[in-house]
Structure formats: C-alpha cells, structure tokens
N, C-alpha and C. Protein backbone atom coordinates (compact mmCIF):
# COMPACT_ATOMS: atom_id res chain seq x y z
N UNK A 1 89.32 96.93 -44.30
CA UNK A 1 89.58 96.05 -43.14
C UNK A 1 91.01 95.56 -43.20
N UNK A 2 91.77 95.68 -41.79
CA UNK A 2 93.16 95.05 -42.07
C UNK A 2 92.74 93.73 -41.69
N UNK A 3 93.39 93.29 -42.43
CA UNK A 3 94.25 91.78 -42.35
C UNK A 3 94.97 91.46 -40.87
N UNK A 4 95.37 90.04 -40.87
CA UNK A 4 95.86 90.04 -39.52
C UNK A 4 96.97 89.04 -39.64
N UNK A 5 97.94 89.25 -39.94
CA UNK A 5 99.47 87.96 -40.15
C UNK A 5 99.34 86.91 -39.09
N UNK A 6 99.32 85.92 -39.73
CA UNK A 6 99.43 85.00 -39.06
C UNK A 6 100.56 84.62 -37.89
N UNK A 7 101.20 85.56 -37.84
CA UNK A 7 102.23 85.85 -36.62
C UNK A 7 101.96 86.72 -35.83
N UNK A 8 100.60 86.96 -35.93
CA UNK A 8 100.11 88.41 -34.89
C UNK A 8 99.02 88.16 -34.69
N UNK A 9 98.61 86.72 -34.75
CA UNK A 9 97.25 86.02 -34.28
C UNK A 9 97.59 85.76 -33.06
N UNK A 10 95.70 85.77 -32.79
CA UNK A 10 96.16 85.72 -30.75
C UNK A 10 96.86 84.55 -30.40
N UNK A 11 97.12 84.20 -29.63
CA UNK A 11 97.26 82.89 -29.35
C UNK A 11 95.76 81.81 -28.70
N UNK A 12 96.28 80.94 -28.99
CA UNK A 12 95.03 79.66 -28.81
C UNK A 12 95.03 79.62 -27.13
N UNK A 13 93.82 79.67 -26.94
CA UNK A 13 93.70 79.04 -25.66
C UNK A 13 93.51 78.07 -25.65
N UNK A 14 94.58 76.84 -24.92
CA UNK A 14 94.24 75.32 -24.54
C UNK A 14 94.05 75.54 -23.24
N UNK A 15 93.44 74.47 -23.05
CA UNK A 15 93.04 73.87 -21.42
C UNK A 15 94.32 73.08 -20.83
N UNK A 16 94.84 72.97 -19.67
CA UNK A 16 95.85 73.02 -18.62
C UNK A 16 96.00 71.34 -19.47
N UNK A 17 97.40 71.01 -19.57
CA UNK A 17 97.31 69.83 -19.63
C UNK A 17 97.04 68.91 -18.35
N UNK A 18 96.36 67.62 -18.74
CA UNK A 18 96.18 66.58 -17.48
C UNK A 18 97.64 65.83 -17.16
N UNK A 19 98.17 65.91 -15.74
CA UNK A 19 99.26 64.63 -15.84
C UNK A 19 99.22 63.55 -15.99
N UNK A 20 100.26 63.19 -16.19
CA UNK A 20 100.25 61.76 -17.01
C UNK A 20 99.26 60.81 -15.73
N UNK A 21 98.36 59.78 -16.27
CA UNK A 21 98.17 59.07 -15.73
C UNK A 21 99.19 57.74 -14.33
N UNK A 22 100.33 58.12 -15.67
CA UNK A 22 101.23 56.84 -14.59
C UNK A 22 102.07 57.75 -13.49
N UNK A 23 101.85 59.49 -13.38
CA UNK A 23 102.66 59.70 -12.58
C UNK A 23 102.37 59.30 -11.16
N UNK A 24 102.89 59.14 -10.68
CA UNK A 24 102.51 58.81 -8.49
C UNK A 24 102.22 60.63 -8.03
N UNK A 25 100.84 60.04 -7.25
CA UNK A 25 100.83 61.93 -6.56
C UNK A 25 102.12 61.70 -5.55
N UNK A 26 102.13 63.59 -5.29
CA UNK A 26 102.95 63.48 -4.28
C UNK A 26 102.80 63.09 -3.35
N UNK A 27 103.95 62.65 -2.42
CA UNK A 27 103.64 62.06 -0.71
C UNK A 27 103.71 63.07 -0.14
N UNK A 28 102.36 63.20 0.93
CA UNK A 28 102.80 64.48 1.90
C UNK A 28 103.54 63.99 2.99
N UNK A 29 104.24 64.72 4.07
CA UNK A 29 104.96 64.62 5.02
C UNK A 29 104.35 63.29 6.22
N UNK A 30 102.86 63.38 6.36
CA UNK A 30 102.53 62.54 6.94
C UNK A 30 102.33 61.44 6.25
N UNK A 31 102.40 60.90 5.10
CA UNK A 31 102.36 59.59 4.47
C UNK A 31 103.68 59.08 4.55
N UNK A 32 104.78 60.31 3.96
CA UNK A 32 106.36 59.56 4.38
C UNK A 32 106.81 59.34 5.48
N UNK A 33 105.74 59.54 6.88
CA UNK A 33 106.30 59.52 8.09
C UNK A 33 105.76 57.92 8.29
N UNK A 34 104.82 57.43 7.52
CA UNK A 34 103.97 56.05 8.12
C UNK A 34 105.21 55.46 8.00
N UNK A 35 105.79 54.41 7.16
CA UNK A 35 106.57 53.69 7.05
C UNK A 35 108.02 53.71 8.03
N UNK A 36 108.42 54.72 8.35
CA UNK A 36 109.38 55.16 9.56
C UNK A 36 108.25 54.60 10.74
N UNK A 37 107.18 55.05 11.02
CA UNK A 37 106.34 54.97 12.26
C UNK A 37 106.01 53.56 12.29
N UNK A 38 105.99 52.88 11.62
CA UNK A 38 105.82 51.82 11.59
C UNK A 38 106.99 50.62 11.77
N UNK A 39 108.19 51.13 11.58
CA UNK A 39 109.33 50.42 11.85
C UNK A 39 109.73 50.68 13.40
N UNK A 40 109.59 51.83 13.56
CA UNK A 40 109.99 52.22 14.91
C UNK A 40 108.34 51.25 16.36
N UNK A 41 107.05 51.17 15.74
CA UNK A 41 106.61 50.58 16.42
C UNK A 41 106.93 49.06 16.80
N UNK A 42 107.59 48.71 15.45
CA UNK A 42 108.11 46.72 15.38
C UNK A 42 108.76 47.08 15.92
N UNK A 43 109.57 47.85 16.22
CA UNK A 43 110.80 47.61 16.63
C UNK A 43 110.77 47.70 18.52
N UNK A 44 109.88 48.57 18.90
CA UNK A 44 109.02 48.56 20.24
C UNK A 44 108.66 47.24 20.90
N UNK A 45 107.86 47.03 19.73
CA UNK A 45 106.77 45.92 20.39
C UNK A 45 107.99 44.53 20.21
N UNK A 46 108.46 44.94 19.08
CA UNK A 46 109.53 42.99 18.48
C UNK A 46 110.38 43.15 20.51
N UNK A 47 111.13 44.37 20.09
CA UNK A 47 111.92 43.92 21.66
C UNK A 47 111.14 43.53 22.83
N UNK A 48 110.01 44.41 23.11
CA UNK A 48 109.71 43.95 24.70
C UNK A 48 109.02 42.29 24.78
N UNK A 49 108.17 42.11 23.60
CA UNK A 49 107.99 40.65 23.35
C UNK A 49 109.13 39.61 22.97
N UNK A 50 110.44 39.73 22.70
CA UNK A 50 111.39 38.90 22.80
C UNK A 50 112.15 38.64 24.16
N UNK A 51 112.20 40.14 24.79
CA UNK A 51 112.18 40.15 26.15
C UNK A 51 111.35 39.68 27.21
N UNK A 52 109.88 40.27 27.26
CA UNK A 52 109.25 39.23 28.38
C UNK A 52 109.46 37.58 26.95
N UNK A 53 109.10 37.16 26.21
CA UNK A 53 109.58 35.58 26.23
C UNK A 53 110.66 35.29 26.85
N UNK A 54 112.00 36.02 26.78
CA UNK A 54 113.34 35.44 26.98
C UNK A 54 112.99 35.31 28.72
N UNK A 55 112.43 36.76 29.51
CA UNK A 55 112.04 36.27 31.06
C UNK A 55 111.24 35.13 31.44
N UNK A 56 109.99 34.47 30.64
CA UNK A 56 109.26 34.03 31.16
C UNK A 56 110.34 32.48 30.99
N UNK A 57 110.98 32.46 29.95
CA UNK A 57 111.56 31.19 30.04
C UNK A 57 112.70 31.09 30.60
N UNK A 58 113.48 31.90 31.25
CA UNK A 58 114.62 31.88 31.99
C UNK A 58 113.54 31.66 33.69
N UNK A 59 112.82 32.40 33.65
CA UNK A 59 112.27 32.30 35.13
C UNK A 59 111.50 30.32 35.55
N UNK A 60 111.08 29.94 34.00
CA UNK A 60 110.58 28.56 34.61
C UNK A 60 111.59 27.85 34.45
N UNK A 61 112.67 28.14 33.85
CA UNK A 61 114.02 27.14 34.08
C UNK A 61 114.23 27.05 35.50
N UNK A 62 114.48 28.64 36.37
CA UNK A 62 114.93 28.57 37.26
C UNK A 62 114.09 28.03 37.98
N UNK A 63 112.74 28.28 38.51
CA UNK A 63 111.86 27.46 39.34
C UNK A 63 112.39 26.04 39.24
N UNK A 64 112.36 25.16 38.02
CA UNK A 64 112.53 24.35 37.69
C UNK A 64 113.84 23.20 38.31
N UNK A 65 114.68 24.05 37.75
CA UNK A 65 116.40 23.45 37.82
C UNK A 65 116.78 24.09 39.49
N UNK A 66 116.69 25.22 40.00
CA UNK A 66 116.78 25.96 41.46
C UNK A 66 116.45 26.06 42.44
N UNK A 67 115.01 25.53 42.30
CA UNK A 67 114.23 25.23 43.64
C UNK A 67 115.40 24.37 44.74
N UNK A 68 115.37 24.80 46.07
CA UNK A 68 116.00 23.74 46.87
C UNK A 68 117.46 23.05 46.44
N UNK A 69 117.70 23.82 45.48
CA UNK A 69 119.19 23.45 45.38
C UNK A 69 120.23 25.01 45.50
N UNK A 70 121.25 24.38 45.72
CA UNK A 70 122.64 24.80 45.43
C UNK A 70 122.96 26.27 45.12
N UNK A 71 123.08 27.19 44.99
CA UNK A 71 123.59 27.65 44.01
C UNK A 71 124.62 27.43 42.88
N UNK A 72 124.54 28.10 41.96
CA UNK A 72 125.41 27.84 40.25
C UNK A 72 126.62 28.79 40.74
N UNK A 73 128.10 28.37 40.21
CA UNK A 73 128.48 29.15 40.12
C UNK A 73 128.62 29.39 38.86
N UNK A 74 128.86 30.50 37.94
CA UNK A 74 129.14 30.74 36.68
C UNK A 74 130.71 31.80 36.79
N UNK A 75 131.02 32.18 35.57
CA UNK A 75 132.25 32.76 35.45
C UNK A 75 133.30 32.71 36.62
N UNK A 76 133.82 31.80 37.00
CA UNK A 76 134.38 32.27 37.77
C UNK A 76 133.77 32.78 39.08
N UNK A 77 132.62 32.53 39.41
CA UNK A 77 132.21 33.63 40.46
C UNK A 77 131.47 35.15 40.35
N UNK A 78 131.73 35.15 39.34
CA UNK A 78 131.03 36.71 38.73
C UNK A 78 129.49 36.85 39.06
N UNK A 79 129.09 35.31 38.50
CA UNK A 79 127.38 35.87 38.44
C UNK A 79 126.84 33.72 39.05
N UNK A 80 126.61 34.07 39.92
CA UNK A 80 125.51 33.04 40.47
C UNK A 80 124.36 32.83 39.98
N UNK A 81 123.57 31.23 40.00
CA UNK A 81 122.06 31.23 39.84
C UNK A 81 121.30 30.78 40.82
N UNK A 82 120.50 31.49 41.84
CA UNK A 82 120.28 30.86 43.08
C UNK A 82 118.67 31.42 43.05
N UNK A 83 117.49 30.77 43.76
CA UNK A 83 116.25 31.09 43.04
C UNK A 83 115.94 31.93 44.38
N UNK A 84 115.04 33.24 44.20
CA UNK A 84 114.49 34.16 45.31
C UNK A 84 113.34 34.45 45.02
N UNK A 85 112.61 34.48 45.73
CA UNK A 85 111.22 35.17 45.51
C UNK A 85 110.73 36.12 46.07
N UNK A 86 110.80 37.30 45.41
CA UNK A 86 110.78 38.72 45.58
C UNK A 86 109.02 39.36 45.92
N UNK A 87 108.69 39.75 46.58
CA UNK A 87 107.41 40.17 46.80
C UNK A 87 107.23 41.35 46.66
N UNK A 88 108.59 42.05 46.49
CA UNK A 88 108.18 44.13 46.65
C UNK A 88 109.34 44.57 45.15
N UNK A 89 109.57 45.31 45.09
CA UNK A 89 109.78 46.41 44.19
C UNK A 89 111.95 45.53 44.09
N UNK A 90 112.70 46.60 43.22
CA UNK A 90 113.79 46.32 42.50
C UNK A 90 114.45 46.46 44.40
N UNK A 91 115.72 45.74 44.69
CA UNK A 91 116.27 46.05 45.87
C UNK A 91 115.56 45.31 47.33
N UNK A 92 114.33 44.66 46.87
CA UNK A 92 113.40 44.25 48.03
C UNK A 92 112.43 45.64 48.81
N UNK A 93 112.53 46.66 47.79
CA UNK A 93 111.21 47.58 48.56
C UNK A 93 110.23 47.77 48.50
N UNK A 94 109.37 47.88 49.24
CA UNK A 94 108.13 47.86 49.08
C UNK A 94 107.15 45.97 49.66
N UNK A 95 107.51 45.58 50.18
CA UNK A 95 107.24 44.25 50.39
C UNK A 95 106.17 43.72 50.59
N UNK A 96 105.10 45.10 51.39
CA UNK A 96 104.13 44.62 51.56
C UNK A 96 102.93 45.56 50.54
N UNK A 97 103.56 45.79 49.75
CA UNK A 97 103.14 46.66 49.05
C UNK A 97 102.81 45.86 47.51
N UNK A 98 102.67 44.38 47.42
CA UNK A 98 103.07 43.91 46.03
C UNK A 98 101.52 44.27 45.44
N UNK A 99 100.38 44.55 45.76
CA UNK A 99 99.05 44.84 44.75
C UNK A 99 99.51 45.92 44.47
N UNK A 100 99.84 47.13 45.03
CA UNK A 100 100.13 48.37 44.15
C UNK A 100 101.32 48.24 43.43
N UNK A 101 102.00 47.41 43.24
CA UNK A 101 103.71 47.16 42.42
C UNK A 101 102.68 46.66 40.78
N UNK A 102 101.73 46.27 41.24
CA UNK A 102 100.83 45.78 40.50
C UNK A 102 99.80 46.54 39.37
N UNK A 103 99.41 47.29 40.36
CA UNK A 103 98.92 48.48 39.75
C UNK A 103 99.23 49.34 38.76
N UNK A 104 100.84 49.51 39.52
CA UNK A 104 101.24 51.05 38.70
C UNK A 104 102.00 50.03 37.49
N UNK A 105 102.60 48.69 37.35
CA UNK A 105 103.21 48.06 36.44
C UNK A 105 101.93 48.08 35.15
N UNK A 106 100.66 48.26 35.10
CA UNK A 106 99.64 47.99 34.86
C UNK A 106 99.32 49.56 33.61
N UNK A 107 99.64 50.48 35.04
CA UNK A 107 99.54 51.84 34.44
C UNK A 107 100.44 52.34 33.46
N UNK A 108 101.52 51.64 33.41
CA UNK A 108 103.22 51.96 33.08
C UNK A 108 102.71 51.08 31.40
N UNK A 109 102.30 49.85 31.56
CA UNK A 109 102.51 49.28 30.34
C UNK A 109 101.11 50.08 29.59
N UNK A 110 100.12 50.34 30.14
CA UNK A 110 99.33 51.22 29.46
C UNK A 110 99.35 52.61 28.79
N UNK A 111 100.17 53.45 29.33
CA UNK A 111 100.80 54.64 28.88
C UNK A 111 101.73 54.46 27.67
N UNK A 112 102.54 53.36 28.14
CA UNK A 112 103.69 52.96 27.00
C UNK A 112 103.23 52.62 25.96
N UNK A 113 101.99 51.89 25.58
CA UNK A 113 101.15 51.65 25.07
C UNK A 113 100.34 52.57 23.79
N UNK A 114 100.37 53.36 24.65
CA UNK A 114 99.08 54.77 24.20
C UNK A 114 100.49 55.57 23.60
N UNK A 115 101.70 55.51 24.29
CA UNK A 115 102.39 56.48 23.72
C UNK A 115 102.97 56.05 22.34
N UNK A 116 103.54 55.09 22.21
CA UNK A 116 103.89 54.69 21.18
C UNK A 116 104.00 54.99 19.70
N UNK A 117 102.33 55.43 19.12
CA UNK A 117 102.87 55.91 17.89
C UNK A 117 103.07 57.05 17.67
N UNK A 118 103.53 57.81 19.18
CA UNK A 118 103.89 59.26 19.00
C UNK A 118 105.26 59.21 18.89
N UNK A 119 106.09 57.77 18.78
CA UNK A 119 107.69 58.58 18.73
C UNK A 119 108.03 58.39 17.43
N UNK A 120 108.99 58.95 17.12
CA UNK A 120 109.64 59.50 16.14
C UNK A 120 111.14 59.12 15.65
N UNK A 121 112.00 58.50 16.93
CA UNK A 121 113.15 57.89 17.63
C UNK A 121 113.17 56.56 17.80
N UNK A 122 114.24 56.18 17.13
CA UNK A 122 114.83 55.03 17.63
C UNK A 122 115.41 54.66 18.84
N UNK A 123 116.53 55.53 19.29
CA UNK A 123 116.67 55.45 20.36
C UNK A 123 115.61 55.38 21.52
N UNK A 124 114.36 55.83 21.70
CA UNK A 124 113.20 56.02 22.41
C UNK A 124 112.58 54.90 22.12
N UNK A 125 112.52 54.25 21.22
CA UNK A 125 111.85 53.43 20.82
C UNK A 125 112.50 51.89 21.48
N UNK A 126 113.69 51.61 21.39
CA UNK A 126 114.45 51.10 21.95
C UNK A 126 114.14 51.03 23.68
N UNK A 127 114.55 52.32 23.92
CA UNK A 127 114.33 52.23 25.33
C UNK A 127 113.08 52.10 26.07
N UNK A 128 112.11 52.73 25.48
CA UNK A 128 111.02 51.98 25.58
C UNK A 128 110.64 50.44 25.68
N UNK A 129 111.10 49.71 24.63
CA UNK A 129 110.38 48.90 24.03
C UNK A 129 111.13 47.76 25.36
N UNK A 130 112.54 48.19 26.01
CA UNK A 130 113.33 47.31 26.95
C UNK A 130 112.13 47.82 28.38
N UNK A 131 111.89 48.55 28.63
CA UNK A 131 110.92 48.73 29.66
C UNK A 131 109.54 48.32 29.65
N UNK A 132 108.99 48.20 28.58
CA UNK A 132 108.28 47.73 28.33
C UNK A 132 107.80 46.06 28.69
N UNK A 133 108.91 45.58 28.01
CA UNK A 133 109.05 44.10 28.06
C UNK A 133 109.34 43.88 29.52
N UNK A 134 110.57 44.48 30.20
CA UNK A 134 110.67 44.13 31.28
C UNK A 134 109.36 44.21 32.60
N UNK A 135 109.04 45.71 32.42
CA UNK A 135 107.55 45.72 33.37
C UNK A 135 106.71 44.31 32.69
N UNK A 136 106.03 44.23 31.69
CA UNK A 136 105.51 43.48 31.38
C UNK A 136 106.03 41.83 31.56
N UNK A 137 107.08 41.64 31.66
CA UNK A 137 108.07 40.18 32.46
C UNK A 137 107.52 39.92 33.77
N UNK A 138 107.81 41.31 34.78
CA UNK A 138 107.49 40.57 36.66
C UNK A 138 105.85 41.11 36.33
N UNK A 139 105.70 41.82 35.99
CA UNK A 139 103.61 41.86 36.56
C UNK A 139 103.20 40.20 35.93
N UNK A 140 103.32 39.62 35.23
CA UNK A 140 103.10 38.25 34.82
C UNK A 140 103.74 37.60 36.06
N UNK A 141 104.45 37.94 36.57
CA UNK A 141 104.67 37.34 37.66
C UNK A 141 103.76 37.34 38.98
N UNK A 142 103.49 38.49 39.34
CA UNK A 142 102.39 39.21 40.40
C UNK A 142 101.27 38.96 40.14
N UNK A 143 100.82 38.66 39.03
CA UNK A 143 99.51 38.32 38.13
C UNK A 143 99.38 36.49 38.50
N UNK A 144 100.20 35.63 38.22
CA UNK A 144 99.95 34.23 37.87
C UNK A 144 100.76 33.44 39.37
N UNK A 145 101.55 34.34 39.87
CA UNK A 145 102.52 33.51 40.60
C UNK A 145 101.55 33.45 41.85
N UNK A 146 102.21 32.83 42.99
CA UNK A 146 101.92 32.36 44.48
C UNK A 146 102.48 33.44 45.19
N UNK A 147 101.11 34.41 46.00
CA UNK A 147 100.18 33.76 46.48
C UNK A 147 99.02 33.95 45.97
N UNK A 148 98.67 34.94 45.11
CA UNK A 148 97.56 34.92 44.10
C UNK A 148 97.77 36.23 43.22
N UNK A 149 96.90 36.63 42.67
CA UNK A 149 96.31 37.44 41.70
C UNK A 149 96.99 38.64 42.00
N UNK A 150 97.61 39.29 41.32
CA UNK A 150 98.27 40.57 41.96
C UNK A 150 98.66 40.78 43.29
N UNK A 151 99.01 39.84 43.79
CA UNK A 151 99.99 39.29 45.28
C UNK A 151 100.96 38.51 44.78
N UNK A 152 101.50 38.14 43.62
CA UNK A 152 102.56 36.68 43.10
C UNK A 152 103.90 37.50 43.18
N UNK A 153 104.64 37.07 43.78
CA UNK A 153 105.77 37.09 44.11
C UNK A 153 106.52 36.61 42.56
N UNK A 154 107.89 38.20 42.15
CA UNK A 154 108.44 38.29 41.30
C UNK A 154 109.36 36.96 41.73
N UNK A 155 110.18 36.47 40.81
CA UNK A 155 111.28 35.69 40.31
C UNK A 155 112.53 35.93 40.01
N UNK A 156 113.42 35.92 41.16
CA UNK A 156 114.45 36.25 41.21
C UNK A 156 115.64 35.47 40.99
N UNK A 157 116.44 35.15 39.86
CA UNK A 157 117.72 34.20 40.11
C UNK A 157 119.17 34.72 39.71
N UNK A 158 119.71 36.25 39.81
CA UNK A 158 120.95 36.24 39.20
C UNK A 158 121.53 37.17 40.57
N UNK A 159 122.57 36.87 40.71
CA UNK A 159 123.08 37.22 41.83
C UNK A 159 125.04 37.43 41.27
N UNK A 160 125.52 38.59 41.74
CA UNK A 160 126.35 39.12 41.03
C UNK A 160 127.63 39.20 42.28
N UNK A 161 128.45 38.27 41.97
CA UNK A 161 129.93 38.45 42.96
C UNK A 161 129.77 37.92 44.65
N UNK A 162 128.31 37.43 44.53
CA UNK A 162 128.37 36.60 45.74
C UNK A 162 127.31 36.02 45.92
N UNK A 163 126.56 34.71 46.31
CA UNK A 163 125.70 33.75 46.30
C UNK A 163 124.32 33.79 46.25
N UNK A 164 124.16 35.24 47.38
CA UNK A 164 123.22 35.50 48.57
C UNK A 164 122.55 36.94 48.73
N UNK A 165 123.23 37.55 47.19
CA UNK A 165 122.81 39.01 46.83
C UNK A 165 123.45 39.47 47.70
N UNK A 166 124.27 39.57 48.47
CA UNK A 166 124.81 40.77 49.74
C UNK A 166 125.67 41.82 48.95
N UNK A 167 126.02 41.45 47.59
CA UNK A 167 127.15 43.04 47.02
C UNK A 167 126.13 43.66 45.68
N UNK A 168 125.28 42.45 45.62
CA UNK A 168 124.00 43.68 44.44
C UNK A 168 122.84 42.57 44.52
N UNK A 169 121.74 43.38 44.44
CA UNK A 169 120.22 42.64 45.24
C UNK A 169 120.47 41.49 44.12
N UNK A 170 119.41 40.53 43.69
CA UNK A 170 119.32 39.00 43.19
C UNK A 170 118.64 39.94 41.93
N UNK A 171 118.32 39.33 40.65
CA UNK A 171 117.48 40.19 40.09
C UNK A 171 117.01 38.97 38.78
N UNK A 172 116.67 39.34 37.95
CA UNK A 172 116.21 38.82 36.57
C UNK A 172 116.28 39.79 35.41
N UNK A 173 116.27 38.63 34.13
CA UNK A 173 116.57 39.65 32.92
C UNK A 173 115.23 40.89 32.58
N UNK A 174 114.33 40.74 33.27
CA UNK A 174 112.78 42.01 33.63
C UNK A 174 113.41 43.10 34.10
N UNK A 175 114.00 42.91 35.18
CA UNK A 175 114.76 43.87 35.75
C UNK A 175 115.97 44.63 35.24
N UNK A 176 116.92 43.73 34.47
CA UNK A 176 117.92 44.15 33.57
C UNK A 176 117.35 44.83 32.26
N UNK A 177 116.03 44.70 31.45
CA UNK A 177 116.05 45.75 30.78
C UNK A 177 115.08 47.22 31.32
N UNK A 178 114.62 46.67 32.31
CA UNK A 178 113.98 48.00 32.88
C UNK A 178 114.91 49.12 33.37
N UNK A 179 115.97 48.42 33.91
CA UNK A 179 117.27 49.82 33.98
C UNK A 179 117.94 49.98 32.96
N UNK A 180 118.44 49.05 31.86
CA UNK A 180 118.93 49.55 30.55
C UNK A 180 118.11 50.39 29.57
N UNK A 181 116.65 50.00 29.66
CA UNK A 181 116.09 51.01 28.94
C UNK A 181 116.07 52.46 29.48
N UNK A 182 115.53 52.48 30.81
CA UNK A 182 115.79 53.88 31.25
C UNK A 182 116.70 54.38 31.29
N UNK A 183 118.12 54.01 31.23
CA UNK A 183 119.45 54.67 31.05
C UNK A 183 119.54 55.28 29.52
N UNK A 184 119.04 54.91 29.17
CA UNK A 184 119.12 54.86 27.21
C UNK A 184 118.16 55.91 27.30
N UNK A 185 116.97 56.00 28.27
CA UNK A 185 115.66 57.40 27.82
C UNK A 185 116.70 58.32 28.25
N UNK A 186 117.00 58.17 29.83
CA UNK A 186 117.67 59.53 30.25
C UNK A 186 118.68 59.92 29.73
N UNK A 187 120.11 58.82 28.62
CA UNK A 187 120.93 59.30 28.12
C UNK A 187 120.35 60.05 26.76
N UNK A 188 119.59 59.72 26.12
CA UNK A 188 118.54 60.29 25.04
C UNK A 188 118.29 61.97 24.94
N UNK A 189 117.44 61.89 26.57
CA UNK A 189 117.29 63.73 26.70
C UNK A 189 118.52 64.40 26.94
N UNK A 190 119.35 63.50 27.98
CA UNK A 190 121.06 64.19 28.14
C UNK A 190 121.08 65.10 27.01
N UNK A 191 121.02 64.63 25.51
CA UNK A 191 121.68 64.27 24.18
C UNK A 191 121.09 65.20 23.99
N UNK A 192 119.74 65.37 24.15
CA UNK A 192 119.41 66.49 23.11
C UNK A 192 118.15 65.78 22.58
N UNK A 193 118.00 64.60 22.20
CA UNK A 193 117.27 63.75 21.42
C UNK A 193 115.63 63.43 22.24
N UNK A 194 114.93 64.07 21.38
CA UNK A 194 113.54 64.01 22.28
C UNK A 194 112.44 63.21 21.17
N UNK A 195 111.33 62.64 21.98
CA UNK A 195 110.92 61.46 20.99
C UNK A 195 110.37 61.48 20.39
N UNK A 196 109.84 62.95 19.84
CA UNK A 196 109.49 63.00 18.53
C UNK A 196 110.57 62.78 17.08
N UNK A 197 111.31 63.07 17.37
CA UNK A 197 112.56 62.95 16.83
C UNK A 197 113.63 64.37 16.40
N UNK A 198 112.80 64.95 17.05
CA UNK A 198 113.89 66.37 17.49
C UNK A 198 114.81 66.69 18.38
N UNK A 199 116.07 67.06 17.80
CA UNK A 199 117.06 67.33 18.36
C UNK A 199 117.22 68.68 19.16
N UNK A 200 117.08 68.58 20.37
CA UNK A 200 116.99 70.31 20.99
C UNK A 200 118.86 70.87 20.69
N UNK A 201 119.45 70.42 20.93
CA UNK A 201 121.22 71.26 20.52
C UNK A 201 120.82 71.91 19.57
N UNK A 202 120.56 71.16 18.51
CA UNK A 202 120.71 71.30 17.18
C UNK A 202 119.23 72.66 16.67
N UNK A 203 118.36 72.77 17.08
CA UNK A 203 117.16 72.94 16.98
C UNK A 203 118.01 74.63 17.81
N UNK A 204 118.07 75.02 18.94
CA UNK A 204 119.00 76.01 19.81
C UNK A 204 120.18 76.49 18.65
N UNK A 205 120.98 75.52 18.49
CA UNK A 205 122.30 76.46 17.85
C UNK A 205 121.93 76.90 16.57
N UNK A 206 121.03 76.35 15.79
CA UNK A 206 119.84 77.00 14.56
C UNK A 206 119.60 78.49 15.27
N UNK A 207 118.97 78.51 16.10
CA UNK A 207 118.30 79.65 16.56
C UNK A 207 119.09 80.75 16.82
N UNK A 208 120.53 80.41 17.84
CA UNK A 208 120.97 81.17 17.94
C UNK A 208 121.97 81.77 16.70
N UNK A 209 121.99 80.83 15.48
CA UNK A 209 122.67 81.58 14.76
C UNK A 209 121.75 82.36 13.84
N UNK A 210 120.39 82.22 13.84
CA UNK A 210 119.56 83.23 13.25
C UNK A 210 119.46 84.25 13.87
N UNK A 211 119.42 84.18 15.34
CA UNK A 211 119.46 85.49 15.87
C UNK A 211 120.42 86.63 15.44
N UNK A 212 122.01 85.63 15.22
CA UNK A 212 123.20 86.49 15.45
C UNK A 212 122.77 87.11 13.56
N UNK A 213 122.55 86.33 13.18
CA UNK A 213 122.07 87.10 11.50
C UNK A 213 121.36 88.31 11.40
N UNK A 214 120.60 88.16 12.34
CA UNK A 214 119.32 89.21 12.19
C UNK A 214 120.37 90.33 13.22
C-alpha cells in the first residue's frame, strides 16, 4: 500500500464561511432610493403648505386692512394693494363658471397628490409642490368664501403698475406660484429633465454614441 505525503492529501472540505454578524446587508437600489424619495416628498408638501399658509394670511390681511379703502401704493408705484373679488379663473375667465374652477382645482390637487411619490426630481418636485400650494390657496377660497360652497369668490389684492389692474389682471400670491411652478415644469422638460429623474439629452447622446461604436 502507498503511503500518501502529507502534501498530497486531499484537501479539507469546510463549509462556506458565515459573514460577520456586524456586517450591514447590502442596500438594493430601491432602499437607496427611499431616503432621496422622501426628501423630495418634504420638500413638495413643506412648499405648497408654507405657500397656501403664506396665501391664506396675506388674503385675511387684505379683507381686513382693504375692504372699502384706498388703494396702497408700494414701491414707488410698481405694485399696489387694492382688494378684488374674483369669481372665474386667472385674468377674470370663466366667471360664471366658478363650481367647475372648483372641480377641476379639486382634480388637480388630487392627481398631484397620487403623483408624488413617483418623482425622482427636485426640480419637479419644486414645481409641483408651488402649484400645488397655490391651487390649493384659491379652492379654499371657492370652498369657504361668499357666496357659498364651491361658488366663493377668489381673493384678489396685488395689482402691478397701476391701481385698477388695467396693465396686468389683480392677482394673489396662489396665483404667483401657480405660474412659477409651471414655468419651472415646462422649463424642466425644455431641459431634458423628466420626473423620474432622467435626463433625455443625456440618455440620447449615450445612445447615439453607442450606435456610432457599434
């Protein structure tokens, strides 16, 4: 019988080592996305709720301090405070139309709503979160104001380069982020920047330089 050198013995089978107890499993892609998704929702919801507050309390000042008086002048003339009460849409349209201004403000904050923890973007998130607040500013208006229940006449007091709105309609800060946010969505897609958080330029000139490879 041969012998067998102990350098020409099989080798031992061990069992797989266990990892260490204190290591952390890995994060998959959707766990490192919570904490981003979650900043980008505060950051949604923090603006449009600092916004409708900042409307609801600029609008009972003005009731308040504007009724039956004067107009303000401010800067120089730049920007007036004179109180209006708006019944239809941005510009005075829609006038007799204020239950459906009602409606779709209704539908708008509900979508925005539902959409939310699908973005991915700050910028979107942002612009959102200014539309948000602002729709949600005048339907509190249409909702609580005179003459009732989804008939209440929006709250109008800023008036820009002349007393009486005649060089730009009367408006409120509801209205000022409802067009700043949408300028910010539509400058967004301009960009490239879509709200998941993909960049289409960038995502295209990838492509086309794989093509030119291949």
């Amino acid at each position: 019988m041969v012998g067998v050198s102990p350098d020409q013995s099989e080798p031992e089978h061990r069992p797989p080592s266990e990892p260490d107890s204190g290591d952390a499993p890995e994060e998959t892609p959707a766990e490192t996305s919570r904490p981003r998704r979650g900043r980008l929702l505060t950051l949604l919801f923090g603006v449009s709720a600092a916004l409708l507050a900042l409307d609801i309390v600029t609008k009972t000042l003005a009731v308040n301090r504007l009724d039956g008086e004067s107009p303000v002048k401010l800067f120089g003339g730049f920007v007036y405070l004179v109180l209006f009460r708006n019944p239809g849409a941005a510009f005075s349209l829609a006038t007799g139309l204020t239950w459906l201004l009602s409606l779709l403000a209704l539908v708008v904050v509900g979508v925005i709503t539902w959409f939310a923890p699908k973005l991915r973007s700050t910028g979107w998130a942002l612009g959102l979160g200014l539309v948000l607040g602002g729709v949600a500013g005048n339907l509190v208006d249409r909702i609580f104001r005179e003459p009732g229940p989804l008939r209440g006449h929006v709250i109008d007091f800023l008036s820009v380069l002349a007393p009486d709105g005649s060089v730009w309609p009367v408006f409120n800060f509801a209205d000022s982020g409802i067009v700043c946010g949408g300028i910010l969505i539509v400058l967004m897609s301009l960009l490239g920047y879509d709200y998941d958080g993909t960049v289409h330029r960038r995502r295209n000139k990838r492509n086309r330089s794989d093509e030119d490879g291949s």
